[in-house]
Each structure stands twice: as structure tokens, then as C-alpha cells.
Protein backbone atom coordinates (compact mmCIF):
# COMPACT_ATOMS: atom_id res chain seq x y z
CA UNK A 1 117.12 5.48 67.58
CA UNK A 2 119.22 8.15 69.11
CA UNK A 3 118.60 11.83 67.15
CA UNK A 4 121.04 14.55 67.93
CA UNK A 5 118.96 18.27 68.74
CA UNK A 6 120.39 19.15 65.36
CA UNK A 7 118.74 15.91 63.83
CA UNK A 8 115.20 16.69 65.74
CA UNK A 9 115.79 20.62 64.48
CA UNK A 10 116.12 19.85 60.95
CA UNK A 11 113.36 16.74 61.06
CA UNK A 12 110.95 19.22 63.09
CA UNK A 13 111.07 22.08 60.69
CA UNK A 14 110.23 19.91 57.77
CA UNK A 15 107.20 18.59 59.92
CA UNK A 16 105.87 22.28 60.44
CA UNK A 17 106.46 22.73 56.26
CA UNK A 18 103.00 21.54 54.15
CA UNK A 19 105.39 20.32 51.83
CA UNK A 20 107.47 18.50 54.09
CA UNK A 21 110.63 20.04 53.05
CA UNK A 22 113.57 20.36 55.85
CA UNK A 23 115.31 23.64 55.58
CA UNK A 24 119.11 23.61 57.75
CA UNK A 25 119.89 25.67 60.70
CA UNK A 26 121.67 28.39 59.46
CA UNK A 27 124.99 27.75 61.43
CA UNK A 28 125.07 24.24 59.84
CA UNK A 29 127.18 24.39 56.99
CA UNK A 30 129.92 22.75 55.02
CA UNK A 31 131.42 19.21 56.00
CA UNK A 32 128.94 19.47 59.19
CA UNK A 33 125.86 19.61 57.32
CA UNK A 34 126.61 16.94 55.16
CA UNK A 35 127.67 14.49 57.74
CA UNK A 36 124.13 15.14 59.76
CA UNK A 37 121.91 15.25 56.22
CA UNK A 38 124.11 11.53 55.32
CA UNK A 39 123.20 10.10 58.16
CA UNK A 40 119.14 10.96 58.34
CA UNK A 41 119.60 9.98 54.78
CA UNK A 42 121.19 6.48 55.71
CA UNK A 43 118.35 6.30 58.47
CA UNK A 44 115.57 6.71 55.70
CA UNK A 45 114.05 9.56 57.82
CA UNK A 46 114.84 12.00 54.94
CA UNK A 47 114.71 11.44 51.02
CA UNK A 48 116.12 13.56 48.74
CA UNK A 49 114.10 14.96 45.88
CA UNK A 50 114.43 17.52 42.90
CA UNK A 51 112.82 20.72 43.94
CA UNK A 52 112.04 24.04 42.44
CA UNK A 53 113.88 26.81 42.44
CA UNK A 54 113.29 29.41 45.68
CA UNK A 55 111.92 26.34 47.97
CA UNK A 56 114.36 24.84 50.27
CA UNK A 57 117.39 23.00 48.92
CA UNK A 58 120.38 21.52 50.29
CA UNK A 59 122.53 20.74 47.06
CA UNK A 60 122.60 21.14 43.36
CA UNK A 61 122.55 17.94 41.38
CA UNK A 62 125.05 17.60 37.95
CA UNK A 63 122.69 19.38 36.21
CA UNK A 64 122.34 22.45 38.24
CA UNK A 65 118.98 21.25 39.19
CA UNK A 66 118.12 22.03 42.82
CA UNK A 67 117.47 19.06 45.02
CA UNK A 68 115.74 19.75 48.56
CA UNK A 69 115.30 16.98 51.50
CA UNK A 70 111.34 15.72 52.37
CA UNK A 71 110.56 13.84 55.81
CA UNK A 72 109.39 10.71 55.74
CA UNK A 73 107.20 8.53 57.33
CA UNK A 74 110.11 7.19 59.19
CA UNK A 75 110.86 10.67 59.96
CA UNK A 76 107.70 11.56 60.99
CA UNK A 77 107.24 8.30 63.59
CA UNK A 78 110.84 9.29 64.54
CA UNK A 79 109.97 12.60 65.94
CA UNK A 80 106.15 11.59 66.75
CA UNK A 81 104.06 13.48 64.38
CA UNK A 82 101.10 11.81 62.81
CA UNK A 83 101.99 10.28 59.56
CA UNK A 84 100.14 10.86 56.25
CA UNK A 85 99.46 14.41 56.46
CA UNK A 86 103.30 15.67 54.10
CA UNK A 87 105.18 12.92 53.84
CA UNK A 88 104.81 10.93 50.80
CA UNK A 89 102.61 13.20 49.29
CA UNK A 90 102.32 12.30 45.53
CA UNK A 91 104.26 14.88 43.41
CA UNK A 92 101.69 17.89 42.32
CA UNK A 93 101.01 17.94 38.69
CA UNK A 94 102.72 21.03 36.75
CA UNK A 95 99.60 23.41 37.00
CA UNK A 96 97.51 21.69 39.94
CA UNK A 97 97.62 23.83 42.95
CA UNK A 98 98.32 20.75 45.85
CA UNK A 99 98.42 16.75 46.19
CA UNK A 100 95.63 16.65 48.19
CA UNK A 101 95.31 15.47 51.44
CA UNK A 102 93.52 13.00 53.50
CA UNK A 103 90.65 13.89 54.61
CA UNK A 104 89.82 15.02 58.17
CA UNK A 105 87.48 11.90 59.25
CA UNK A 106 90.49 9.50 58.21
CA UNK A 107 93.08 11.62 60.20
CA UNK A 108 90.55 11.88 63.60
CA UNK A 109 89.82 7.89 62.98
CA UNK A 110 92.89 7.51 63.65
CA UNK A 111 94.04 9.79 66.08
CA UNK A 112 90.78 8.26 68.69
CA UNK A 113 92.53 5.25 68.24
CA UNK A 114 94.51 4.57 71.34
CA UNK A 115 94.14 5.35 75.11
CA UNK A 116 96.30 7.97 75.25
CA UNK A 117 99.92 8.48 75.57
CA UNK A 118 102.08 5.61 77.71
CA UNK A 119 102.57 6.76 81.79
CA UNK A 120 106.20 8.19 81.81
CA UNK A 121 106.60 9.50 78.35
CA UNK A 122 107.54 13.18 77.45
CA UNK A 123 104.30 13.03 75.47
CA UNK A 124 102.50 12.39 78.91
CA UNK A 125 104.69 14.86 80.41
CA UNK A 126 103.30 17.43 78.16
CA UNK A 127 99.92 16.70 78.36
CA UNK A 128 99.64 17.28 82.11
CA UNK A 129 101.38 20.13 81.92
CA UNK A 130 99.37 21.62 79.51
CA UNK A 131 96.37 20.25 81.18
CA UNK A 132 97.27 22.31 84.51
CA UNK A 133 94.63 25.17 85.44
CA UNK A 134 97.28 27.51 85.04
CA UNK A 135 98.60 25.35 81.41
CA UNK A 136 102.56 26.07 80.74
CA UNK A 137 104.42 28.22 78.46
CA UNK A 138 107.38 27.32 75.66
CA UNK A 139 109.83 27.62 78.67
CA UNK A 140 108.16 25.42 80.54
CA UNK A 141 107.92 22.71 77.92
CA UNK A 142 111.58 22.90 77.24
CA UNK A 143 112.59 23.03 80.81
CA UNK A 144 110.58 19.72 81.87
CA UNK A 145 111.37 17.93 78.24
CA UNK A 146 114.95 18.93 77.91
CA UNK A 147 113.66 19.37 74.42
CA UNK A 148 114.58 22.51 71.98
CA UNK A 149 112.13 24.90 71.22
CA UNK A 150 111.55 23.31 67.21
CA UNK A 151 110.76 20.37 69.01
CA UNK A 152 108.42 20.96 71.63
CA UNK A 153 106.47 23.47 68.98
CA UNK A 154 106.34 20.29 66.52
CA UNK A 155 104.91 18.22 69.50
CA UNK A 156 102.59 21.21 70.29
CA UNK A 157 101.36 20.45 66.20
CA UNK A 158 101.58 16.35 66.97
CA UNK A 159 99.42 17.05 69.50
CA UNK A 160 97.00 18.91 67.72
CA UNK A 161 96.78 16.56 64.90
CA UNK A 162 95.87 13.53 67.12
CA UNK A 163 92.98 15.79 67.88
CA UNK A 164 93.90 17.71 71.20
CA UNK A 165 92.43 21.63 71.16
CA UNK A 166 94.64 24.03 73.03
CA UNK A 167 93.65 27.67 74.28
CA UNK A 168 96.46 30.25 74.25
CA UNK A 169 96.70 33.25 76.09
CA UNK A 170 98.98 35.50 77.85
CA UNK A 171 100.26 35.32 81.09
CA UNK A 172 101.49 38.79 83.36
CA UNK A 173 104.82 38.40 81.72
CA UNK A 174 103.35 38.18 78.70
CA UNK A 175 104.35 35.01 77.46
CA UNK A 176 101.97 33.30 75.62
CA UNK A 177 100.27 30.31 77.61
CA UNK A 178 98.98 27.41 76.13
CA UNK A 179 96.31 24.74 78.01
CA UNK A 180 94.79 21.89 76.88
CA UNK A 181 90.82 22.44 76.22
CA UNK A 182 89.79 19.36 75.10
CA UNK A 183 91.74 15.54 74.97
CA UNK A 184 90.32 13.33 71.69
CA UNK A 185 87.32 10.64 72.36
CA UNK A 186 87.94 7.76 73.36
CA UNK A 187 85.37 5.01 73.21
CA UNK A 188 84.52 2.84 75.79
CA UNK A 189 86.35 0.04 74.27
CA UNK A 190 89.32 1.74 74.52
CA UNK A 191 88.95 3.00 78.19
CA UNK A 192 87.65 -0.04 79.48
């Protein structure tokens, strides 16, 4: 499926939120916000749910009751973060500090899993970028993706999860540099 940058904004800055809540660009309003919330609502890559007050919301329900918008695991796959971590999180309890989450074994199982990212992908794109002696800055992320700068920080944290290590530094311009220090195992079943 096709996602506007407003659609991969809103999706991305849910997937940087531990409780997977979207919060709205803040020139989105009205009739225009609605329309874009409907249709990642329609698409099942958001879900609305009743929220407290002072965490993001994008409506009041009849009862005055805020309700926010959580990614889902649709949502998630949709702008390639690794699912499980926030979405579909059971509720907390009133009193419990945080669902937990899985734990780190289960997530790295997981992210060792495949070969590595398809030849010709923006994900590949990324990677060799990043994997350049001299690595590549936010700029030149977005300039080679064609991606906003929500995004290509949420595929920076995709990244990350599937068990890629990053260094960051500065650069004479001082823009902060990141390069890839270390790529995930994979066995030799997968390699070979």
C-alpha cells in the first residue's frame, strides 16, 4: 500500500512512542486530519483507544473521555519496524507501572532470522550508506531515500531493533554522523 509522507509522519511518531501512541503534525487540523486518521483507520494500521488525560489524543468520545490513536502491527509492518515491541501491548493495570515487554532473546531470535535486507530496497540503500567509512548523516538519508526526516529516524530505530549497532559522531560541519558498527549474526544456514 501507498502511504502519503503525512501517513508515514503520523505512523512513524507513534513507532518512536513506548506506548505506541501517534501524536498529529501540528499543521494537520480540522477536516484534513480526519480524512488522513479515517483512512489509516480503514487500513487497520491505527486503532483507536480511550486514553488518559495529558497523553496524546485526537478526539473526545460522547462522554468527554479522551480517545488517542495506537499503531498496529499492520502499522508497524507498514512502515518496517519490528513488530511486538508497542503495538498490542496489553492495557497496564491501574497501579502497575508498564505491560511488559518481550524479552530481548525473543526480539534478537528474531531479528537473526533472515539474510539481510532484499538487493534494491531503501532498507539496503541505508545500510550501505551507513556502512561507508565515512557513514552518512540525516541529510544524506533523506536525500538518497526521498524519505522525511520522521521516517528515516524510525528506520534508523528499525534498524536498531533487528539488531544493527550504529556509532555517531560529528562531522566538521558538525552534523551528527551515524555508521554502522556491527550487522546482526547470521548463521551459516542462512548465508549459505
Amino acid at each position: 500500500m501507498k502511504l502519503s509522507d503525512t501517513q508515514l509522519i503520523i505512523l512513524s511518531s507513534a513507532a518512536q512512542r513506548e506506548d505506541g501512541l501517534a501524536t498529529l503534525p501540528e499543521k494537520l487540523k480540522g477536516g484534513a486530519a480526519k480524512k488522513v486518521v479515517t483512512k489509516l483507520l480503514e487500513q487497520g494500521l491505527l486503532k483507536e483507544v480511550r486514553v488518559k488525560r495529558g497523553e496524546p489524543h485526537f478526539r473526545l468520545d460522547d462522554n468527554d473521555h479522551p480517545i488517542g490513536l495506537k499503531l498496529t502491527r499492520s502499522g508497524q509492518s507498514a512502515i518496517r519496524v519490528e513488530e511486538g515491541e508497542n503495538a498490542e501491548e496489553a492495557p497496564t493495570q491501574k497501579g502497575s507501572k508498564r505491560a511488559e515487554k518481550a524479552p530481548p532473546q525473543a526480539r534478537k531470535a528474531k531479528a537473526g532470522s533472515d539474510a539481510g535486507p532484499r538487493e534494491g530496497s531503501k532498507k539496503a540503500l541505508v545500510l550501505s550508506l551507513l556502512s561507508r567509512p565515512r557513514g552518512a548523516t540525516i541529510d544524506d538519508l533523506l536525500s538518497a531515500t526521498g524519505w522525511l526526516p520522521h521516517t528515516t529516524r524510525a528506520a534508523l530505530t528499525g534498524l536498531r531493533k533487528e539488531g544493527y549497532e550504529f556509532a555517531k559522531s560529528k562531522n566538521a560541519d558538525g552534523e551528527t554522523v551515524y555508521r554502522t558498527e556491527k550487522a546482526p549474526k547470521v548463521s551459516a544456514k542462512d548465508a549459505g
